[in-house]
C-alpha atoms as a PDB file:
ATOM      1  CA  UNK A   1       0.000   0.000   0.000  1.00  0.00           C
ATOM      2  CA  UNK A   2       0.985   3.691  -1.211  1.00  0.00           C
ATOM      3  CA  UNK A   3       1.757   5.846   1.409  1.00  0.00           C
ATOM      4  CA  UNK A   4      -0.138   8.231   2.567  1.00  0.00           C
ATOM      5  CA  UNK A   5       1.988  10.864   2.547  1.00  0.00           C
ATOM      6  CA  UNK A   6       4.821  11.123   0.818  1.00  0.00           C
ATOM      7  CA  UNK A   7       7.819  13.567   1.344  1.00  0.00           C
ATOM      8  CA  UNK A   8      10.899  13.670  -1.413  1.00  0.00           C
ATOM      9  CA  UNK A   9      13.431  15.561  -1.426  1.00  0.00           C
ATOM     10  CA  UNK A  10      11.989  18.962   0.681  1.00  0.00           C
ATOM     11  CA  UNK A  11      14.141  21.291   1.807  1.00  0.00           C
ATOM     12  CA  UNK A  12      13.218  25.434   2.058  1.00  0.00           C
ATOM     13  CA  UNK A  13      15.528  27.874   2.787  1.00  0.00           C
ATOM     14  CA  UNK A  14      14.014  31.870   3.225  1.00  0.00           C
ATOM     15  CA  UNK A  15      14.880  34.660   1.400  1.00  0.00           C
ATOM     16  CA  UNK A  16      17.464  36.134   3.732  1.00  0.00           C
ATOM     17  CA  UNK A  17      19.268  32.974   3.722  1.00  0.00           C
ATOM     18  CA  UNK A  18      17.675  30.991   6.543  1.00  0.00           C
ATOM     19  CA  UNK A  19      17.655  27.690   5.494  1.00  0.00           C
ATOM     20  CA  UNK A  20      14.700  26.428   8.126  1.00  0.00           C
ATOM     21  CA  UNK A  21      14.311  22.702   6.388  1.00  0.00           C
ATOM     22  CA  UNK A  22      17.388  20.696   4.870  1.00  0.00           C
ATOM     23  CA  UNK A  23      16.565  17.467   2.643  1.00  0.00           C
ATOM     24  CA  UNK A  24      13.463  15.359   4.445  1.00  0.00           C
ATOM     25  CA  UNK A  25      12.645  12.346   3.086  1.00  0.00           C
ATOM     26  CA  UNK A  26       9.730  11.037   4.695  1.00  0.00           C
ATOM     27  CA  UNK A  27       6.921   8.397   4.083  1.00  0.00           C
ATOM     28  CA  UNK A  28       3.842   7.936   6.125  1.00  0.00           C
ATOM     29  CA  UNK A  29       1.264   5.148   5.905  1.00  0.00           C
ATOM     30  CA  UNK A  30      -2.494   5.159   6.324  1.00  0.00           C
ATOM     31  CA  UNK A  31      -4.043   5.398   9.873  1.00  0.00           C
ATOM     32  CA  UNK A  32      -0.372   5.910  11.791  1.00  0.00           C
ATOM     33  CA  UNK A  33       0.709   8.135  14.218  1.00  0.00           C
ATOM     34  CA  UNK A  34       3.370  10.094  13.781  1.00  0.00           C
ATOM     35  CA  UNK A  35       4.813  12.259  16.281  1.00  0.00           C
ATOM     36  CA  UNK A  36       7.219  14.627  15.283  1.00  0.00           C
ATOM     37  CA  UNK A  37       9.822  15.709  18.170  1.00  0.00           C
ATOM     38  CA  UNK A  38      12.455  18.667  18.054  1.00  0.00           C
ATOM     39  CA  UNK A  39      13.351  21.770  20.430  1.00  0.00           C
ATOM     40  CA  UNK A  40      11.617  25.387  19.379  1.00  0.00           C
ATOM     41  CA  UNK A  41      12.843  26.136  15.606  1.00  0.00           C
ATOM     42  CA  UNK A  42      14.175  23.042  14.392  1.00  0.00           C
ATOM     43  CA  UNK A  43      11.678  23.483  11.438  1.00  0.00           C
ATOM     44  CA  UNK A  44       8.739  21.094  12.780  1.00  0.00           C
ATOM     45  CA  UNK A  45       5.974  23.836  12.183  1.00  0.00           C
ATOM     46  CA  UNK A  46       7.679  25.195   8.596  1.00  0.00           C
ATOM     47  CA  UNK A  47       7.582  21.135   7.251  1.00  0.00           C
ATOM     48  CA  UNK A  48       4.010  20.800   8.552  1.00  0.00           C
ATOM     49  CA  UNK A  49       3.128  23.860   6.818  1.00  0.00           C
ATOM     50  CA  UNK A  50       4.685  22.690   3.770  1.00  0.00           C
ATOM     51  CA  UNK A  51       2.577  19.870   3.783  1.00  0.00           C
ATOM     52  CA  UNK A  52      -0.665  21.260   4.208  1.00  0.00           C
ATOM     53  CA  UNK A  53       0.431  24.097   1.406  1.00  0.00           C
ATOM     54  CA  UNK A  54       0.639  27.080   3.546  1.00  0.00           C
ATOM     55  CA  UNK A  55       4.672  27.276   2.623  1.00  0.00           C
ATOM     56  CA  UNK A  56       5.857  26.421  -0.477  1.00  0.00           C
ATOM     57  CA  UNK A  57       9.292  23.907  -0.258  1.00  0.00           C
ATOM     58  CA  UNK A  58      12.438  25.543  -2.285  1.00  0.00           C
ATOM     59  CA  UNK A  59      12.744  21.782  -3.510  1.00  0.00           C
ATOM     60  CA  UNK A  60      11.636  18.703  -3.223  1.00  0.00           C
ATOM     61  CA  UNK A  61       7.605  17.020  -3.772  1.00  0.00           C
ATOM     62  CA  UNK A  62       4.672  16.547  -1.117  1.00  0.00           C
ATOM     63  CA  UNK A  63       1.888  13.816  -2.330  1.00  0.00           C
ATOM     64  CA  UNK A  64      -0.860  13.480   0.173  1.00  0.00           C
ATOM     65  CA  UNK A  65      -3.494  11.071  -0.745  1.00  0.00           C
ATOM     66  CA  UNK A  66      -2.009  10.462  -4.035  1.00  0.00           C
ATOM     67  CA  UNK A  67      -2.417  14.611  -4.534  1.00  0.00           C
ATOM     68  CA  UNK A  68       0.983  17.179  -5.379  1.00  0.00           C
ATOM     69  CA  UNK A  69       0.358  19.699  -2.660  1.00  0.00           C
ATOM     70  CA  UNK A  70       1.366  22.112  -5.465  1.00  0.00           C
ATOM     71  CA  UNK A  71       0.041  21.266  -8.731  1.00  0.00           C
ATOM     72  CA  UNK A  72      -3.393  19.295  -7.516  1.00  0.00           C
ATOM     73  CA  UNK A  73      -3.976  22.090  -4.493  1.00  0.00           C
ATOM     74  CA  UNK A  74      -7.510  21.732  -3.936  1.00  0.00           C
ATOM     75  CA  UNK A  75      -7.951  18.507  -3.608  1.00  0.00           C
ATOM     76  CA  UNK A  76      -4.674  17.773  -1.632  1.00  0.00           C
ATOM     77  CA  UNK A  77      -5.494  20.420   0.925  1.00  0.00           C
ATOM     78  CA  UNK A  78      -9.519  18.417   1.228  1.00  0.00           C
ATOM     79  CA  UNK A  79      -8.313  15.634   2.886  1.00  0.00           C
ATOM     80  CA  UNK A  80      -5.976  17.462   5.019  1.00  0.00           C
ATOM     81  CA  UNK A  81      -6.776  18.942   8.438  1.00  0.00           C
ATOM     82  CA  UNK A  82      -4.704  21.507  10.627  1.00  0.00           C
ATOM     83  CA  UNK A  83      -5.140  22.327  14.097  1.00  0.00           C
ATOM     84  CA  UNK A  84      -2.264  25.483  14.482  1.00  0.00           C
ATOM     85  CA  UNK A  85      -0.815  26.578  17.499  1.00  0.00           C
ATOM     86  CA  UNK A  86      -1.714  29.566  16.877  1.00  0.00           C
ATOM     87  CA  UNK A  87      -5.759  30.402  17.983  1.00  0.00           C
ATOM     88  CA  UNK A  88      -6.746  31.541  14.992  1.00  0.00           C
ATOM     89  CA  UNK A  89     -10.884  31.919  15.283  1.00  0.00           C
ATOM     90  CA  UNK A  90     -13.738  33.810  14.105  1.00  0.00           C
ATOM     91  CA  UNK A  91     -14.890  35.290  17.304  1.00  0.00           C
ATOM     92  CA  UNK A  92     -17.801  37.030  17.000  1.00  0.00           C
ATOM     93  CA  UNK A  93     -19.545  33.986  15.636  1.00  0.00           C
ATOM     94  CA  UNK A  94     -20.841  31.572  17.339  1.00  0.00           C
ATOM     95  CA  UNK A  95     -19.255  27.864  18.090  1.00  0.00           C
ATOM     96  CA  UNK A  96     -21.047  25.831  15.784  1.00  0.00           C
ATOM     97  CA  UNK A  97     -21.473  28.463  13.382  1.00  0.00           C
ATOM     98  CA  UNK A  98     -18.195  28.291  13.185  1.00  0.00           C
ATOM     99  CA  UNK A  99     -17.314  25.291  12.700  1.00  0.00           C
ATOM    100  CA  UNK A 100     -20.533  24.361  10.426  1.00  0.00           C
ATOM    101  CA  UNK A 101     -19.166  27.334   8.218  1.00  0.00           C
ATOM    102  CA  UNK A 102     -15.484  25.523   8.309  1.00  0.00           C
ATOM    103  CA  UNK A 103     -16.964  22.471   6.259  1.00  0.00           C
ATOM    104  CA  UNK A 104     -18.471  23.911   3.699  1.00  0.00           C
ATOM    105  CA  UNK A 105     -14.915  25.651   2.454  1.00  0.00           C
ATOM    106  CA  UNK A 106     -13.868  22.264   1.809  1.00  0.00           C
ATOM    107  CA  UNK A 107     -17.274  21.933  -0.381  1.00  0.00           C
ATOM    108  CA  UNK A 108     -18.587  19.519   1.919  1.00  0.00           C
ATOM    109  CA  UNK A 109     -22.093  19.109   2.141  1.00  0.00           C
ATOM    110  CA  UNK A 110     -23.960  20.216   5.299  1.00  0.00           C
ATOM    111  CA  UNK A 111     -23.941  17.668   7.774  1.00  0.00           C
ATOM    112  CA  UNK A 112     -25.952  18.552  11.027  1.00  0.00           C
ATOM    113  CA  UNK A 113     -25.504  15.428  12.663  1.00  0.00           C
ATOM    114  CA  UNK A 114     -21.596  15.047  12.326  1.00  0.00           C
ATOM    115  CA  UNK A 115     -21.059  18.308  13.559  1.00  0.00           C
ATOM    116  CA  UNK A 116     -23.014  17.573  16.368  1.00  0.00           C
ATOM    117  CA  UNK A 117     -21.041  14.626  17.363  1.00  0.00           C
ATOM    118  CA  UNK A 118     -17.886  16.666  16.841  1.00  0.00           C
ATOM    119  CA  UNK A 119     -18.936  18.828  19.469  1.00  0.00           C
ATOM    120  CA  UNK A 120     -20.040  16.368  21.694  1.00  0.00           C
ATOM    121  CA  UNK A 121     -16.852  14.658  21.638  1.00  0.00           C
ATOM    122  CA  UNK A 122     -14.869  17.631  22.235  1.00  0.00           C
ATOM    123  CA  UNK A 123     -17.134  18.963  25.104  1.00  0.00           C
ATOM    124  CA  UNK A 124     -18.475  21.523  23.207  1.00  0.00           C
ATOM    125  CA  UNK A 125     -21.955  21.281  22.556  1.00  0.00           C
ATOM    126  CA  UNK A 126     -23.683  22.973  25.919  1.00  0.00           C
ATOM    127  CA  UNK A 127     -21.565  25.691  24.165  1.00  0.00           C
ATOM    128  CA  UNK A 128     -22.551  25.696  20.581  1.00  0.00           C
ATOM    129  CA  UNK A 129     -24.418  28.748  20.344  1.00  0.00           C
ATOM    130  CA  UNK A 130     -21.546  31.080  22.685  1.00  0.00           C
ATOM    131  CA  UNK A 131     -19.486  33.349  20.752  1.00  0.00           C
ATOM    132  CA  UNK A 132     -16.006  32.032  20.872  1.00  0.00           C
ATOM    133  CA  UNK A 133     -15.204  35.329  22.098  1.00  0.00           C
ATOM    134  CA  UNK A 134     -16.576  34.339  25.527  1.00  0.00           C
ATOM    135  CA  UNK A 135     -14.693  30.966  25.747  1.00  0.00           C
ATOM    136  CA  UNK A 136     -11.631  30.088  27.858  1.00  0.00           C
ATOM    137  CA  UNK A 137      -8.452  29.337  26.088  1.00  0.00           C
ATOM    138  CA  UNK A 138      -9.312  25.757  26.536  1.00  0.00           C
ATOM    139  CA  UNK A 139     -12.683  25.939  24.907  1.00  0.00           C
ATOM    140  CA  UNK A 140     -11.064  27.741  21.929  1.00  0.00           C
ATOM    141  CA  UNK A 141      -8.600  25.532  21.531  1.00  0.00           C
ATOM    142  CA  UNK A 142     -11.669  22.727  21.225  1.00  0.00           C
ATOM    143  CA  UNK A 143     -13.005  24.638  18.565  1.00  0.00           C
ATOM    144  CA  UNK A 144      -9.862  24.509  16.756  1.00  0.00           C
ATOM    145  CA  UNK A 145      -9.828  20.800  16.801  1.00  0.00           C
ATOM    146  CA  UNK A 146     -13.354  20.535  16.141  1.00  0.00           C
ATOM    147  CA  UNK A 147     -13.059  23.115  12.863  1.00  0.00           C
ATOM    148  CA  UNK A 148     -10.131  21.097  11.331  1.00  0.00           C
ATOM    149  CA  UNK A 149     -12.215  17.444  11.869  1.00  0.00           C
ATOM    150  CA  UNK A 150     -15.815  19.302  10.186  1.00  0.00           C
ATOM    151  CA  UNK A 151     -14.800  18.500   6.652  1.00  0.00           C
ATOM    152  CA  UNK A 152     -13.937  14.347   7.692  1.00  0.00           C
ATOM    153  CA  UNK A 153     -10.094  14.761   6.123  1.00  0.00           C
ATOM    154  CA  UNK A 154      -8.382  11.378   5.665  1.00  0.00           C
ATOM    155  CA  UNK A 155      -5.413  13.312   7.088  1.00  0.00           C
ATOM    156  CA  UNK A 156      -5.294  15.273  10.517  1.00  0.00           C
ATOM    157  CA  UNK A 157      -2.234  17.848  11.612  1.00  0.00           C
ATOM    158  CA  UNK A 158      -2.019  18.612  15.563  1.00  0.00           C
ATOM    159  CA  UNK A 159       0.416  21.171  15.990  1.00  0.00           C
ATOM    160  CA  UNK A 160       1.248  21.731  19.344  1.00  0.00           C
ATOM    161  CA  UNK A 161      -2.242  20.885  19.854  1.00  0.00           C
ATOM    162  CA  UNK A 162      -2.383  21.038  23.789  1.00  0.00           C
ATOM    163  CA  UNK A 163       0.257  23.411  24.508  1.00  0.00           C
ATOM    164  CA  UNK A 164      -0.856  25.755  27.605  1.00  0.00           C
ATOM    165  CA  UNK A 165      -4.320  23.417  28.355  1.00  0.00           C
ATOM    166  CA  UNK A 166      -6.295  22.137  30.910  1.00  0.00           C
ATOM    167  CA  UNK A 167      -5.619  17.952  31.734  1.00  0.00           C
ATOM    168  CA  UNK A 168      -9.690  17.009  30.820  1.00  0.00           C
ATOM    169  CA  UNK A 169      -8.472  18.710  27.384  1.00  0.00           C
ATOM    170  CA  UNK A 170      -5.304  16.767  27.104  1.00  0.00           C
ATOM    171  CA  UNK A 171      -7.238  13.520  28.086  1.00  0.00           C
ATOM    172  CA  UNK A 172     -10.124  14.363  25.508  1.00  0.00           C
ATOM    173  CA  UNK A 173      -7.934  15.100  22.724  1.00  0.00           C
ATOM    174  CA  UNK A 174      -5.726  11.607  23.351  1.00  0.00           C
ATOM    175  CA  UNK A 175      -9.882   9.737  23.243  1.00  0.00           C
ATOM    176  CA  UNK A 176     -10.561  11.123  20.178  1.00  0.00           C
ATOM    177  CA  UNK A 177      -7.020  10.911  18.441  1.00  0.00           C
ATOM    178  CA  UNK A 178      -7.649   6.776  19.270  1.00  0.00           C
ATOM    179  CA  UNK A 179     -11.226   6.945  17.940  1.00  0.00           C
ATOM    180  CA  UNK A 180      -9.896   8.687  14.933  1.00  0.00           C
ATOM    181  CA  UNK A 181      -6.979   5.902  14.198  1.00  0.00           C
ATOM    182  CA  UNK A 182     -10.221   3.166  14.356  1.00  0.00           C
ATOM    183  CA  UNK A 183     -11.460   5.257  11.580  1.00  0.00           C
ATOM    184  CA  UNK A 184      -8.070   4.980   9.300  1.00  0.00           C
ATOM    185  CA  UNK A 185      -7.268   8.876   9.699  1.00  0.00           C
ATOM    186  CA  UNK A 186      -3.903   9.336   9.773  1.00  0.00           C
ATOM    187  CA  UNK A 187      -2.499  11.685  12.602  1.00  0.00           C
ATOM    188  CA  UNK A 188       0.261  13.772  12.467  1.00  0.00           C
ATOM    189  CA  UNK A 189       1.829  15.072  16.345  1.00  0.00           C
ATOM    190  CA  UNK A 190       3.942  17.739  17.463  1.00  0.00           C
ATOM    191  CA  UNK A 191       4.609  18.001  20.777  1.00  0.00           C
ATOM    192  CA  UNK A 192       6.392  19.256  23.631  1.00  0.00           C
ATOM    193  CA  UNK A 193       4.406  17.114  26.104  1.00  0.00           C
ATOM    194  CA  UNK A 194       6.843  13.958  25.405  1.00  0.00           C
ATOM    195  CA  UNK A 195       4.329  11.472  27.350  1.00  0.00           C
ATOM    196  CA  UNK A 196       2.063  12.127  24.518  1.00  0.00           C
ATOM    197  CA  UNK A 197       4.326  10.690  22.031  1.00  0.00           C
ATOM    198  CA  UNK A 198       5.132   8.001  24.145  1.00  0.00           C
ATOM    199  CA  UNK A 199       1.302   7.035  24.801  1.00  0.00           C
ATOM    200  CA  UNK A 200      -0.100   7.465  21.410  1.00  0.00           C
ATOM    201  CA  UNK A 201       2.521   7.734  18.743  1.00  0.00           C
ATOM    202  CA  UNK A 202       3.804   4.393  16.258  1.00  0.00           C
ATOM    203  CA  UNK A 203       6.475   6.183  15.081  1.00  0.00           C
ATOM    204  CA  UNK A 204       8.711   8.994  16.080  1.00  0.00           C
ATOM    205  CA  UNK A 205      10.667  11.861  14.038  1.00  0.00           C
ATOM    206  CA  UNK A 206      12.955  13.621  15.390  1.00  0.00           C
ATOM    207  CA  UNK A 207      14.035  17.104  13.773  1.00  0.00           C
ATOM    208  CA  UNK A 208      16.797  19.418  14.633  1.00  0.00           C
ATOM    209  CA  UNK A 209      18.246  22.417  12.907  1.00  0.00           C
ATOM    210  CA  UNK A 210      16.171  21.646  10.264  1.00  0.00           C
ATOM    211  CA  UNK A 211      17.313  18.067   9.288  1.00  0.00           C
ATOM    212  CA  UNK A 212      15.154  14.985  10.023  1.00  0.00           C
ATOM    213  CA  UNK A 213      17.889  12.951  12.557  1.00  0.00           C
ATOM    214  CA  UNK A 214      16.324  10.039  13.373  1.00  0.00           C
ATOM    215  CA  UNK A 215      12.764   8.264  12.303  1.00  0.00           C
ATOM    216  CA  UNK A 216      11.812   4.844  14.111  1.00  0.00           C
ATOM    217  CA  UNK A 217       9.030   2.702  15.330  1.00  0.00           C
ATOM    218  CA  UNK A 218       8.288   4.243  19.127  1.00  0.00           C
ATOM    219  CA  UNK A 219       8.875   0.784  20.565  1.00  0.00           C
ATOM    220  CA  UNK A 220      12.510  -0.264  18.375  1.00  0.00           C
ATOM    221  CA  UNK A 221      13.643   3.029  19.386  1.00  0.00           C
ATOM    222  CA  UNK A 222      13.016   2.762  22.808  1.00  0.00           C
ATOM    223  CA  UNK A 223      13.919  -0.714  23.001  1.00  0.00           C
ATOM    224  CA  UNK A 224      17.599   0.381  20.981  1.00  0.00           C
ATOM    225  CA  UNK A 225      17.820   3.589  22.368  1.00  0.00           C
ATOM    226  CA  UNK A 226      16.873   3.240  25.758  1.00  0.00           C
ATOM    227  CA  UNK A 227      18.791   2.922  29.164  1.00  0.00           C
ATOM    228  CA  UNK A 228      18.227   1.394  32.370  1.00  0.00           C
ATOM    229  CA  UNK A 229      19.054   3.179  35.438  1.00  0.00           C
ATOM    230  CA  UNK A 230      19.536   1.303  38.670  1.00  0.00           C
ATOM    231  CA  UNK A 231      19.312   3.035  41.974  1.00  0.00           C
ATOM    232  CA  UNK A 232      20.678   1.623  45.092  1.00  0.00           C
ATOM    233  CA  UNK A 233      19.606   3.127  48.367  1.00  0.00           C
ATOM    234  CA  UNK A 234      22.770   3.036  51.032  1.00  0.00           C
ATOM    235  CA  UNK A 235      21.928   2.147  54.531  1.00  0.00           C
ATOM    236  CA  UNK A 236      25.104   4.578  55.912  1.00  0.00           C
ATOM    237  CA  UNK A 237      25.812   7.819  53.462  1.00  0.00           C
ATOM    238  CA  UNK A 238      29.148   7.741  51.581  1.00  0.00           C
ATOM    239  CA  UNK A 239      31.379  11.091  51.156  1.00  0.00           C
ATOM    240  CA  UNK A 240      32.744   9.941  48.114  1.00  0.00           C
ATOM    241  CA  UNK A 241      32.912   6.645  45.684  1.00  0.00           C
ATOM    242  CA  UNK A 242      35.556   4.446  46.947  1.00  0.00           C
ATOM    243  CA  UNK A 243      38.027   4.276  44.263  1.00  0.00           C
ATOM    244  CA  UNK A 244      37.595   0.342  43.860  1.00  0.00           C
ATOM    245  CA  UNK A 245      33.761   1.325  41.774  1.00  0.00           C
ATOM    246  CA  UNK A 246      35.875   3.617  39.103  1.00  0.00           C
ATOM    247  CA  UNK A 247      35.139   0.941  36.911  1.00  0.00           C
ATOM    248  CA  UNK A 248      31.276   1.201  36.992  1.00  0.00           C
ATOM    249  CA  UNK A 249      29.933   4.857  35.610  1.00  0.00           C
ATOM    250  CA  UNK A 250      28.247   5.636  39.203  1.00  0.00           C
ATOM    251  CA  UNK A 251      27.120   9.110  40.335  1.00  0.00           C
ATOM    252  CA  UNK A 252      26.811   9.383  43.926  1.00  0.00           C
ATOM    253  CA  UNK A 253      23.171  11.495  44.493  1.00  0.00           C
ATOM    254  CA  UNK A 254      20.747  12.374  47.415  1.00  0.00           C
ATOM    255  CA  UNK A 255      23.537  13.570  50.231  1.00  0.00           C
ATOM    256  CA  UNK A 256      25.814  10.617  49.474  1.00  0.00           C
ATOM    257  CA  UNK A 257      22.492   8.669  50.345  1.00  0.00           C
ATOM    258  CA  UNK A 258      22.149   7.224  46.690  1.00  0.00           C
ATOM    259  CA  UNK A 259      24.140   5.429  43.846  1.00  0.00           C
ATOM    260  CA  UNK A 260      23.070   5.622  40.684  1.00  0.00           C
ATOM    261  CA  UNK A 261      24.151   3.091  37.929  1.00  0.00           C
ATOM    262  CA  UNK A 262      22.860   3.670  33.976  1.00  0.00           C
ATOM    263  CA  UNK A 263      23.397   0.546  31.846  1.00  0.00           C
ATOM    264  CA  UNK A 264      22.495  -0.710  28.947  1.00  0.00           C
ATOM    265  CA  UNK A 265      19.634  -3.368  29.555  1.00  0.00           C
ATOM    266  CA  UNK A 266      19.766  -5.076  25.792  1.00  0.00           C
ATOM    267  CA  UNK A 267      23.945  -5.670  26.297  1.00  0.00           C
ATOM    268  CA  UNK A 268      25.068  -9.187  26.825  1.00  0.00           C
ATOM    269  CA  UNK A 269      26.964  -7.852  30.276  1.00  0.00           C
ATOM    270  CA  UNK A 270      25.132  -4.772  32.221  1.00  0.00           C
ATOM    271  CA  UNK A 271      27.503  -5.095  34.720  1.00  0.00           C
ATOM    272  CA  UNK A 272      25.320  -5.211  37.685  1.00  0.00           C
ATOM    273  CA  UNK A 273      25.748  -8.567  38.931  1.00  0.00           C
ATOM    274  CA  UNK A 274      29.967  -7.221  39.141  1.00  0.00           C
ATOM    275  CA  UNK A 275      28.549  -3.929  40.707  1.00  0.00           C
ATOM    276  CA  UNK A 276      26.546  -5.380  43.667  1.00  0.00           C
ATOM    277  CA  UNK A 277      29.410  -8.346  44.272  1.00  0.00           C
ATOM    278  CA  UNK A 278      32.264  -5.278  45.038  1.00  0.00           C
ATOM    279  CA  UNK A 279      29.546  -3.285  46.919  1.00  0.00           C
ATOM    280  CA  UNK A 280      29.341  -6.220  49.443  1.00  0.00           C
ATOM    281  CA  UNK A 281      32.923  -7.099  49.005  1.00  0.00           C
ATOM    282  CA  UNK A 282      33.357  -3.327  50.180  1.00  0.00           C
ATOM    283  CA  UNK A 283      31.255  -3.487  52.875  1.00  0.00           C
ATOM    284  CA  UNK A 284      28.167  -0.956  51.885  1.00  0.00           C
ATOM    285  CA  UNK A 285      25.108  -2.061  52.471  1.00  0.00           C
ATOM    286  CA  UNK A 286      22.084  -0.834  50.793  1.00  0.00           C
ATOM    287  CA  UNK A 287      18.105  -1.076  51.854  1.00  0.00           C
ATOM    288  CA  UNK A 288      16.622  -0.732  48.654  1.00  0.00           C
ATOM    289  CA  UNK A 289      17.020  -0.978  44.837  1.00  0.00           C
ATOM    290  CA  UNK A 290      15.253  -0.327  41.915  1.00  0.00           C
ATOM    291  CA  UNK A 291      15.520   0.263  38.253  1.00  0.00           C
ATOM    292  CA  UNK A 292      13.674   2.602  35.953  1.00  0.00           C
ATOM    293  CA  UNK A 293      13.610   2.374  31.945  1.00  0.00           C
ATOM    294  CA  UNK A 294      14.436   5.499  29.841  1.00  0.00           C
ATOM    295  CA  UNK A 295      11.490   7.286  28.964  1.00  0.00           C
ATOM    296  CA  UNK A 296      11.433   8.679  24.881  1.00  0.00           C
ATOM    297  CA  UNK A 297      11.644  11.965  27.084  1.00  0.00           C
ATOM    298  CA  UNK A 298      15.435  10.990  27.892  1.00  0.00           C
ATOM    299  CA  UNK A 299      16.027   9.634  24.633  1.00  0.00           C
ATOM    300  CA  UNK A 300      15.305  12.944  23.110  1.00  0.00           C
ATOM    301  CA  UNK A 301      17.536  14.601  25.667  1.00  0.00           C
ATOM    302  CA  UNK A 302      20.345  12.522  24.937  1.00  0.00           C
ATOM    303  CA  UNK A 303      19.620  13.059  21.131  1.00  0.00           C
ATOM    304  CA  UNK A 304      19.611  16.912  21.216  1.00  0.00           C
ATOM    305  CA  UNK A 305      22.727  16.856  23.070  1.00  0.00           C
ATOM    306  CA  UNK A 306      24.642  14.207  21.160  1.00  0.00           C
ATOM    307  CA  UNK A 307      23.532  16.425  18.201  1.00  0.00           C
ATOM    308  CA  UNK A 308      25.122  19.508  19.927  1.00  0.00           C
ATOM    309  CA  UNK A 309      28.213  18.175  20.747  1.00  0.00           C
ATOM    310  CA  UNK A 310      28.594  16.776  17.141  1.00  0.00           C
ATOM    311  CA  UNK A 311      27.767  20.593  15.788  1.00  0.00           C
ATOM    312  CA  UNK A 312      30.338  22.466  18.395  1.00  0.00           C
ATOM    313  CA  UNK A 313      33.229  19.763  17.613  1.00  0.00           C
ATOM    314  CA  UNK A 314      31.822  20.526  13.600  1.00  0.00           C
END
């Protein structure tokens, strides 16, 4: 099966020189999530807006649905749905006013009962006939979603889509995200809020300075990428780590009351067996252990800054 989407050879660079996306290459397949990770400016909003042919690319072709974003516009940009950052509403009209008005610039035909259960799923219909004017942040944020879904598009954008929102918003949005997979759309994530990646997303991007670094299945790259960190709690507190552990990369936390230990869980030798063998052979005791797994939040850390070291030594 054709993908989706289908990203060759973008790249756009602005015309005082800022060159906000190198080359992407990037396919995505029908009814996946994709979440798209990078810091503030590493050119996650510019290829999204590329995509949904709001920005033009200096190179390089965009096919959605089997549509060129540039030469087949119109009917690319119908089965495409953007929820912005930015809160960008009508807001002397009325909520489902609105968002009736919404589908019918994509030439759908009205639709009473879809928009009603758009608004019901986003908690919005007790407020379907306030001006958006009088809603909370929150509640216009709903009405974004709930504009981009009103003309059914095969393919749905979240930018940033609960930056600065209430948690019954965040939960909401993650319900109807998994309804919306059932239904084959294909979702598209940026976030900052790394748990949501982690929760929802199949695969993850990451994007920095422009260039697309790293794209992998959520669970291979966690699995690949990700450490284990053991932490031992010490019955007495140490001063310093006895010479005798310099083999072990330890860091002594908590008041000299911890020792932390971050290994690799998929190598053949972690080197924890070793570790707690000297510990006793040293005479420190511990009361408690436990391990934790990297979370995709510390994998992008580590990414970023692996990527910033390579640039300053560049």
């Amino acid at each position: 099966m054709p993908p989706v989407i289908d990203i060759q050879g973008v790249t756009k660079t602005y015309k005082g020189g800022h060159q906000a996306l190198k080359t992407v290459d990037l396919q995505i397949g029908k009814g996946e999530i994709f979440a798209l990770l990078g810091p503030n400016g590493a050119g996650k909003t510019t290829l999204i807006s590329i995509i949904c042919g709001i920005v033009t690319p200096s190179t390089g072709t965009v096919i959605a649905d089997g549509h060129d974003i540039l030469t087949d516009y119109r009917q690319a940009r119908t089965k495409i749905g953007l929820v912005p950052q930015e809160l960008t509403t009508d807001a002397f009209e009325t909520v489902i006013a609105t968002v009736t008005f919404s589908r019918g610039l994509f030439g759908r035909a009205p639709n009473p009962a879809f928009i009603e259960k758009i608004l019901k799923d986003l908690s919005l219909w007790e407020k379907r006939n306030d001006k958006i004017m009088t809603l909370s942040g929150g509640m216009k944020r709903r009405v974004m979603i709930a504009k981009a879904l009103s003309h059914e598009p095969d393919i749905l954008f979240l930018d940033e889509p609960t930056a600065g929102v209430d948690v019954e918003l965040r939960r909401d949005m993650w319900e109807l995200v998994r309804q919306l997979r059932e239904r084959g759309v294909t979702i598209i994530l940026t976030t900052h809020y790394i748990e949501e990646a982690e929760e929802m997303a199949d695969r993850v991007g990451v994007i920095l300075k422009g260039e697309l670094i790293l794209v992998e299945e959520k669970t291979a790259l966690m699995k690949k990428l990700g450490k284990k960190t053991l932490t031992l709690n010490l019955q007495d507190p140490l001063s310093a780590l006895p010479p005798e552990l310099s083999e072990w990369d330890l860091t002594l936390k908590a008041d000299g009351n911890e020792i932390e230990y971050v290994f690799d869980s998929n190598a053949e030798r972690t080197g924890v067996p070793s570790l707690l063998r000297r510990l006793s052979d040293l005479g420190i005791a511990f009361k408690d252990l436990n391990t934790r797994q990297s979370s995709l939040e510390d994998i992008f850390v580590s990414l970023v800054h692996q990527d910033s070291r390579t640039g300053a030594a560049a």
